[in-house]
PDB file of N, CA and C in Angstrom:
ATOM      1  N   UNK A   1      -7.821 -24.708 -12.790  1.00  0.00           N
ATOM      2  CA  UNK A   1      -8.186 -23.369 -13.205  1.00  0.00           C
ATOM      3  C   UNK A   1      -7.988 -23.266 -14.710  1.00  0.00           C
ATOM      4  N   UNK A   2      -8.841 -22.520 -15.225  1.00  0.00           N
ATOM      5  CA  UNK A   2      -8.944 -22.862 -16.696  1.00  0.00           C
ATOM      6  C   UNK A   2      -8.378 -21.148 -17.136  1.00  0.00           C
ATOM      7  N   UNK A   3      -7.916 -20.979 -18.760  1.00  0.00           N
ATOM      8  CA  UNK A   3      -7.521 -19.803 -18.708  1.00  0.00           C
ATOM      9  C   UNK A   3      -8.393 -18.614 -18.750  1.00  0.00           C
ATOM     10  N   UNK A   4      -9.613 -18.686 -18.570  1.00  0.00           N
ATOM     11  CA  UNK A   4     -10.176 -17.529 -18.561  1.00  0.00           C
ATOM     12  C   UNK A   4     -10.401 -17.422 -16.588  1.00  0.00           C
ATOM     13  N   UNK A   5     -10.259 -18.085 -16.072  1.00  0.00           N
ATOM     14  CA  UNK A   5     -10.301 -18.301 -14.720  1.00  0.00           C
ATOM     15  C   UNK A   5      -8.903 -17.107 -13.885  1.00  0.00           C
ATOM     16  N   UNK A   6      -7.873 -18.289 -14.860  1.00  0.00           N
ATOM     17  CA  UNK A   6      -6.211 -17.321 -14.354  1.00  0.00           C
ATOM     18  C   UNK A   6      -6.049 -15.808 -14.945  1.00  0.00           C
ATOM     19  N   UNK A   7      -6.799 -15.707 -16.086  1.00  0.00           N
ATOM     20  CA  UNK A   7      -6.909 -14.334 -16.395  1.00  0.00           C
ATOM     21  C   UNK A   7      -7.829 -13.490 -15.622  1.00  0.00           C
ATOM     22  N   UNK A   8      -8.921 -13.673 -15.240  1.00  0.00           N
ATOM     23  CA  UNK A   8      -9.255 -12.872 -13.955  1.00  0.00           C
ATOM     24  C   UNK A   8      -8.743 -12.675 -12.803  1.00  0.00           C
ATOM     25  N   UNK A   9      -8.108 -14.170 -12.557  1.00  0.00           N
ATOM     26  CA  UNK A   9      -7.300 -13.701 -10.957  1.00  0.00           C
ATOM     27  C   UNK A   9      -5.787 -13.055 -11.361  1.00  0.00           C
ATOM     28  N   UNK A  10      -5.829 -13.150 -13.098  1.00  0.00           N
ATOM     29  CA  UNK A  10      -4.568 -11.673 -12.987  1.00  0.00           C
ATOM     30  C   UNK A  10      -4.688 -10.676 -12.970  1.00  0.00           C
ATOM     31  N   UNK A  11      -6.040 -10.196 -13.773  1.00  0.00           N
ATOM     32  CA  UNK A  11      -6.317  -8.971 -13.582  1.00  0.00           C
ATOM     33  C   UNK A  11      -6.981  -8.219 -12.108  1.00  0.00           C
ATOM     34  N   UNK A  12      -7.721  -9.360 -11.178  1.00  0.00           N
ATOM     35  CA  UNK A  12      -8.084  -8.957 -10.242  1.00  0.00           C
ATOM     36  C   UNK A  12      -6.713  -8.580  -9.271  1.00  0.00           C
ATOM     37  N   UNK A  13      -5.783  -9.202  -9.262  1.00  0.00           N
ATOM     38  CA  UNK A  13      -4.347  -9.520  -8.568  1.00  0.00           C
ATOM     39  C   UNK A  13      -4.019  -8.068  -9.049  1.00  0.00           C
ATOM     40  N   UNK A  14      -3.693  -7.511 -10.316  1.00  0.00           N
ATOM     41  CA  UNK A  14      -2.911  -6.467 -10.952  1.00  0.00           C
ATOM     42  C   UNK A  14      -3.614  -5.295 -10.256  1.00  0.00           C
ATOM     43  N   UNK A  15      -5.012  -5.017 -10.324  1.00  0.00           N
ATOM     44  CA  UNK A  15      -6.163  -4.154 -10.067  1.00  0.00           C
ATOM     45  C   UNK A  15      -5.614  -4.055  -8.347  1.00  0.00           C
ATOM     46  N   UNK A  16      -6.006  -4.768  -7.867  1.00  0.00           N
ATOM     47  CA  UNK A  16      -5.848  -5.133  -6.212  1.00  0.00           C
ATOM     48  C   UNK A  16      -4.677  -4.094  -5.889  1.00  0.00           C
ATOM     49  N   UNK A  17      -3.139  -4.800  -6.324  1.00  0.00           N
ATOM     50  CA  UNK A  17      -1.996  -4.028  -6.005  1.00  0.00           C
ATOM     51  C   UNK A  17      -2.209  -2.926  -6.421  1.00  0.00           C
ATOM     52  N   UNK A  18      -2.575  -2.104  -7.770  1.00  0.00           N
ATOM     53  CA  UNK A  18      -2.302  -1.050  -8.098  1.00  0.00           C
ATOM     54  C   UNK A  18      -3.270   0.128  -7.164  1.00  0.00           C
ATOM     55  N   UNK A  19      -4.153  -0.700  -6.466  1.00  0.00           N
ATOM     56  CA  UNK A  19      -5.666   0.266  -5.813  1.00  0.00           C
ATOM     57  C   UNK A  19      -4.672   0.519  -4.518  1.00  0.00           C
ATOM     58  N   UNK A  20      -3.768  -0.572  -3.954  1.00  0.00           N
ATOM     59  CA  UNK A  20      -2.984  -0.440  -2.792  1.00  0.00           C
ATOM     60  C   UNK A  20      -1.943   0.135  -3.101  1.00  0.00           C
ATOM     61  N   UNK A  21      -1.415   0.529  -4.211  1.00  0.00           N
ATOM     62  CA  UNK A  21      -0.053   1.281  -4.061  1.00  0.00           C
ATOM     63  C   UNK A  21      -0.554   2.930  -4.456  1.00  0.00           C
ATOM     64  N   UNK A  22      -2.100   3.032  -5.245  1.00  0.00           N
ATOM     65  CA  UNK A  22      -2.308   4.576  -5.348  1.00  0.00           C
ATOM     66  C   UNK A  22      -2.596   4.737  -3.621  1.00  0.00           C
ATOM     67  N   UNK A  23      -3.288   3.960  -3.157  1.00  0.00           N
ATOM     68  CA  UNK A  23      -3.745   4.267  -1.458  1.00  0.00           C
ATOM     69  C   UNK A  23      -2.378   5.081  -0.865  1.00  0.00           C
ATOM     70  N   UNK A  24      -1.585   4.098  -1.398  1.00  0.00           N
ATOM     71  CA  UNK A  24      -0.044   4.183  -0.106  1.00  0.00           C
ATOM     72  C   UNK A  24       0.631   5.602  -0.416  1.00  0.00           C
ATOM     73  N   UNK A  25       0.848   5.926  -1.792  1.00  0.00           N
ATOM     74  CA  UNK A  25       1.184   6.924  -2.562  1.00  0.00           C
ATOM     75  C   UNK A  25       0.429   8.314  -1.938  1.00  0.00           C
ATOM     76  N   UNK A  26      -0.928   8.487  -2.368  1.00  0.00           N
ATOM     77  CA  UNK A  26      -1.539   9.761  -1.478  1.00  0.00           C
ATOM     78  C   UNK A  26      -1.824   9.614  -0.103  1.00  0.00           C
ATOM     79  N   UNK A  27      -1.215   8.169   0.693  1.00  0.00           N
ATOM     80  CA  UNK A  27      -1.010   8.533   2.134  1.00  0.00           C
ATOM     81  C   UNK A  27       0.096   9.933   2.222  1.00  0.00           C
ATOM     82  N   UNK A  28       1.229   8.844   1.547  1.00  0.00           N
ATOM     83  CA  UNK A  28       2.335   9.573   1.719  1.00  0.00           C
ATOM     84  C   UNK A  28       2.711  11.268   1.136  1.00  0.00           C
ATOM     85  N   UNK A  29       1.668  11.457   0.632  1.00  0.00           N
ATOM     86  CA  UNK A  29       1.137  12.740   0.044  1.00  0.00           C
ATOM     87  C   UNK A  29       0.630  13.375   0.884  1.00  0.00           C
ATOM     88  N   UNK A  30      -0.326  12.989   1.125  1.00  0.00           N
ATOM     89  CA  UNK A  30      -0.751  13.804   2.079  1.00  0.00           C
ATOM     90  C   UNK A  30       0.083  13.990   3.958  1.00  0.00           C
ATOM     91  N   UNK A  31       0.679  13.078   3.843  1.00  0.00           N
ATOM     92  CA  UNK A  31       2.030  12.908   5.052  1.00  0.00           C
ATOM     93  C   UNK A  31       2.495  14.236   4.712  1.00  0.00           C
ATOM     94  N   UNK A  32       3.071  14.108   3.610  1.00  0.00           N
ATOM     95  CA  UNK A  32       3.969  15.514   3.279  1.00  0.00           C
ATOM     96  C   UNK A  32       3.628  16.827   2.920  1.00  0.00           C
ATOM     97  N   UNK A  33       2.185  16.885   3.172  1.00  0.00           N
ATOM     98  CA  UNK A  33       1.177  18.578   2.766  1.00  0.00           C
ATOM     99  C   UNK A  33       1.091  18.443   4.715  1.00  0.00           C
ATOM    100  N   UNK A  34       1.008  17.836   5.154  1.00  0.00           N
ATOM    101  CA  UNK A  34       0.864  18.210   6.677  1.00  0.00           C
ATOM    102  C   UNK A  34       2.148  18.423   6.993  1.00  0.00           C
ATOM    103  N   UNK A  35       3.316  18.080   6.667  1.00  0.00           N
ATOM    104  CA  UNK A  35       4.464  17.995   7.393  1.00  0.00           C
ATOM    105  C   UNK A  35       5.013  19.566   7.056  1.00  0.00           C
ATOM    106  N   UNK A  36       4.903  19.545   5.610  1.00  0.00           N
ATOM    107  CA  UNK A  36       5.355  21.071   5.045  1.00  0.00           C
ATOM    108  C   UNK A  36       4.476  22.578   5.770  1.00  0.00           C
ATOM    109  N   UNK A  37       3.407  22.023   5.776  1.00  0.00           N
ATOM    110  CA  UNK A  37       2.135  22.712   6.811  1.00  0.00           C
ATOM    111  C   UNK A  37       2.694  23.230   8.274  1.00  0.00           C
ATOM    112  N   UNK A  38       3.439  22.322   8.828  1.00  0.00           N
ATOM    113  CA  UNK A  38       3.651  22.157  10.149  1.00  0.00           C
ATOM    114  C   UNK A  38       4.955  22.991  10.488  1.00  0.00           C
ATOM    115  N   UNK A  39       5.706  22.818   9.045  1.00  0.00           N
ATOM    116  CA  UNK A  39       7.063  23.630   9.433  1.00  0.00           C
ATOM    117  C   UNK A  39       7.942  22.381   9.536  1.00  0.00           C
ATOM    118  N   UNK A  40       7.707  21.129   9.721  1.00  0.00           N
ATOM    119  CA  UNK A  40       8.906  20.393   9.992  1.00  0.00           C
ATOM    120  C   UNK A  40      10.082  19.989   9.016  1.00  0.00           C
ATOM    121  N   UNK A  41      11.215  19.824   9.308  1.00  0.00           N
ATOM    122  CA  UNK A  41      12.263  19.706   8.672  1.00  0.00           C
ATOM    123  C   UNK A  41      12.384  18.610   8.141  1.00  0.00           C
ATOM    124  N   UNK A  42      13.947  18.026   6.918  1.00  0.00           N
ATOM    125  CA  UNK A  42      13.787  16.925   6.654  1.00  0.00           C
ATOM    126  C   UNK A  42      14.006  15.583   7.259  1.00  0.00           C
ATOM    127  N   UNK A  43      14.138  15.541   8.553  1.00  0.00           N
ATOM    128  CA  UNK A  43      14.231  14.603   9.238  1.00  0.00           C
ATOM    129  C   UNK A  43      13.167  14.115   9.587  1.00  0.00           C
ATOM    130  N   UNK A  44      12.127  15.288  10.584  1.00  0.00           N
ATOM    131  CA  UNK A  44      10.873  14.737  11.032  1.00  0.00           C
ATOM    132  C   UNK A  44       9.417  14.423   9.741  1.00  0.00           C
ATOM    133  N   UNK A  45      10.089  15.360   9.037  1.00  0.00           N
ATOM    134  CA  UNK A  45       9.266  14.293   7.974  1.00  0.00           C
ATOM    135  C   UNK A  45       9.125  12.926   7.177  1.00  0.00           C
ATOM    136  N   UNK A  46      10.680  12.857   7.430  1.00  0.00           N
ATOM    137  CA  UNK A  46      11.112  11.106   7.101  1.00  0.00           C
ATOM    138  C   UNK A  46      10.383  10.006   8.211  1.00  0.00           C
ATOM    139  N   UNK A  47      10.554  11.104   9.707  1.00  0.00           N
ATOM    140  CA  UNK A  47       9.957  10.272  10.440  1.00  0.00           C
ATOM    141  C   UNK A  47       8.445  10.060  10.878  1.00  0.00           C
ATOM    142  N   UNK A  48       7.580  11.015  10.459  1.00  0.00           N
ATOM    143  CA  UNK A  48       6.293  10.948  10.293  1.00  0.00           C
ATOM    144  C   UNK A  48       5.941  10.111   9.115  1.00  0.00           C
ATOM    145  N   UNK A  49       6.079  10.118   7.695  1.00  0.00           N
ATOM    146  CA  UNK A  49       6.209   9.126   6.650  1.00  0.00           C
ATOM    147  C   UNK A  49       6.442   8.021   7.440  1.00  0.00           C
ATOM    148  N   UNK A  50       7.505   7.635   7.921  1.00  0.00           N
ATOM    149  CA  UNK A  50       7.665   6.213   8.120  1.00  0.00           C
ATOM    150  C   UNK A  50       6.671   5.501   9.519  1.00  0.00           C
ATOM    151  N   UNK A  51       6.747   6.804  10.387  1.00  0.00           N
ATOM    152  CA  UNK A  51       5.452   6.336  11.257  1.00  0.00           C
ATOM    153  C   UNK A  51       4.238   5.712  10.801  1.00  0.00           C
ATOM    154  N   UNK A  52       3.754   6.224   9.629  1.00  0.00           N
ATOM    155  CA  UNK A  52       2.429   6.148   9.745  1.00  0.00           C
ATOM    156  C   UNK A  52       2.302   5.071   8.095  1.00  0.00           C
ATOM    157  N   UNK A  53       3.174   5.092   7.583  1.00  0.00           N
ATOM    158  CA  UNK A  53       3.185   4.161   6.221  1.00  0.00           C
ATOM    159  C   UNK A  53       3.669   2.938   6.256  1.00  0.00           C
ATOM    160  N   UNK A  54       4.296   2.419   7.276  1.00  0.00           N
ATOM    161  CA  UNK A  54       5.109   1.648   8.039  1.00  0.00           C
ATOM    162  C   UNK A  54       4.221   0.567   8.406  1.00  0.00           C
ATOM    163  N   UNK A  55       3.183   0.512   9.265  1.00  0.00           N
ATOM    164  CA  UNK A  55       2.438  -0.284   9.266  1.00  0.00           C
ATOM    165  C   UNK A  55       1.529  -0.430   8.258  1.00  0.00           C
ATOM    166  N   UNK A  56       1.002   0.281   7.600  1.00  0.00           N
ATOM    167  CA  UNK A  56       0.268  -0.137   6.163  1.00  0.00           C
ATOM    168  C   UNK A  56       0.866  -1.072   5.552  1.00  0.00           C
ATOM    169  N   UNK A  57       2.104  -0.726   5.045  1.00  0.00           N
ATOM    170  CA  UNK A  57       2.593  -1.556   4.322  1.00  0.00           C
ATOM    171  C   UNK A  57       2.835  -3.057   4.978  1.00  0.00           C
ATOM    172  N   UNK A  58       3.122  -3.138   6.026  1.00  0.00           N
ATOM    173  CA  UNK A  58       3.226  -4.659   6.832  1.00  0.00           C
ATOM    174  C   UNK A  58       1.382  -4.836   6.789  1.00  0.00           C
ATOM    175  N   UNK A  59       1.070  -4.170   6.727  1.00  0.00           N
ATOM    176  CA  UNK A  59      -0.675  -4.651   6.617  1.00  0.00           C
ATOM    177  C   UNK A  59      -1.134  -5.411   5.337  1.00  0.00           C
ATOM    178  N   UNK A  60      -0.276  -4.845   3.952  1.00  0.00           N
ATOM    179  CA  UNK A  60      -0.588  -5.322   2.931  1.00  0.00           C
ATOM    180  C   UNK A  60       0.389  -6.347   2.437  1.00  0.00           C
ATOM    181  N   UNK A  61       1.306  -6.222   3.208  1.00  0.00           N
ATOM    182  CA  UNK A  61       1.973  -7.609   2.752  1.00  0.00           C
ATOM    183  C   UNK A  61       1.648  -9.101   3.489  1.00  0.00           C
ATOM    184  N   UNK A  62       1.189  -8.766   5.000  1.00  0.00           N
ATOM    185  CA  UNK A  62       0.188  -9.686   5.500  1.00  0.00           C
ATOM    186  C   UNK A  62      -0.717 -10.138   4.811  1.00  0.00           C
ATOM    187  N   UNK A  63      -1.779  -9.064   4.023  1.00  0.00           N
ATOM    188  CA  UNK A  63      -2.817  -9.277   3.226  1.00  0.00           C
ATOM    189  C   UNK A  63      -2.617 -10.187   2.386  1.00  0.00           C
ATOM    190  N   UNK A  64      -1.703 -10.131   1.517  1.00  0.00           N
ATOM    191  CA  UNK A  64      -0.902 -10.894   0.359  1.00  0.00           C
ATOM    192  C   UNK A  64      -0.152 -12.126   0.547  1.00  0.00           C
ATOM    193  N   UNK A  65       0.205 -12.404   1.849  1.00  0.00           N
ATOM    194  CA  UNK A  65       0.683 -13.428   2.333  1.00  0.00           C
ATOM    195  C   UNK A  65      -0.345 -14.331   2.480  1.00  0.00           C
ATOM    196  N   UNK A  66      -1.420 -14.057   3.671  1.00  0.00           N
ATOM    197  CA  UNK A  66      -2.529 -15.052   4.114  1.00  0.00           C
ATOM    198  C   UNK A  66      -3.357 -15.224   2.991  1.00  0.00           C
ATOM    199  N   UNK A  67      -3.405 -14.122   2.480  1.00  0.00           N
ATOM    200  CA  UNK A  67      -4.528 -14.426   0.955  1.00  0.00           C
ATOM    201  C   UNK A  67      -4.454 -15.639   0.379  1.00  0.00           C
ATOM    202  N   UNK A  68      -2.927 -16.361   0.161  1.00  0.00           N
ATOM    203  CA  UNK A  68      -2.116 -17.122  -0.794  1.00  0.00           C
ATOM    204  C   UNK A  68      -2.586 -18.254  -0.015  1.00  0.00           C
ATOM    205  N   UNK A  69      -2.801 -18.584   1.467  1.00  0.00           N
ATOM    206  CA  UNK A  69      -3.179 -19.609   2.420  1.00  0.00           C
ATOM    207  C   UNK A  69      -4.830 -20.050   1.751  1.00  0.00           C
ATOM    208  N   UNK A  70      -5.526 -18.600   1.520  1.00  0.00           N
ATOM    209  CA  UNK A  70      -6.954 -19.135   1.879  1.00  0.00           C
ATOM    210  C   UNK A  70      -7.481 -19.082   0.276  1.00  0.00           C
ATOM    211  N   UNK A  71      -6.330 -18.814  -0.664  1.00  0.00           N
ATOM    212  CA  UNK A  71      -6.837 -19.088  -2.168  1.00  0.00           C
ATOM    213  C   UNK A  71      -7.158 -20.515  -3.121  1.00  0.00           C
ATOM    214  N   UNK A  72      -6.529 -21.082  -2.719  1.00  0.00           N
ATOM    215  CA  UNK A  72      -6.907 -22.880  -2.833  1.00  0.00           C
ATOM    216  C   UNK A  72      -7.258 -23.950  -2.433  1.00  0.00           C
TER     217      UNK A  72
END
């Protein structure tokens, strides 16, 4: 890989994460305009957040794992 090669797959790499952590961010945003909506307290909102962001995130670290398998 030559350096204009590794400089795209840094910036594509940098771009990638940052598109997945705004995703994860206004999940969890919007987790918490429904939860406040709903009336629930601070417990069940910890536990709705973690319901539903919980597997995303094991989704994208899968992503990032196998990626690394099928990149070379």
């Amino acid at each position: 890989m030559d350096n204009q090669g590794f400089l795209n797959f840094v910036i594509y790499k940098l771009l990638s994460l940052s598109i997945q952590f705004i995703a994860l961010y206004l999940l969890i945003l919007l987790c918490e305009w429904f939860a406040e909506k709903k009336g629930y307290n601070v417990f069940e909102r910890s536990w709705l957040i973690t319901l539903i962001s919980l597997p995303l995130i094991t989704l994208i670290i899968w992503t990032i794992i196998i990626g690394r398998f099928h990149l070379f």
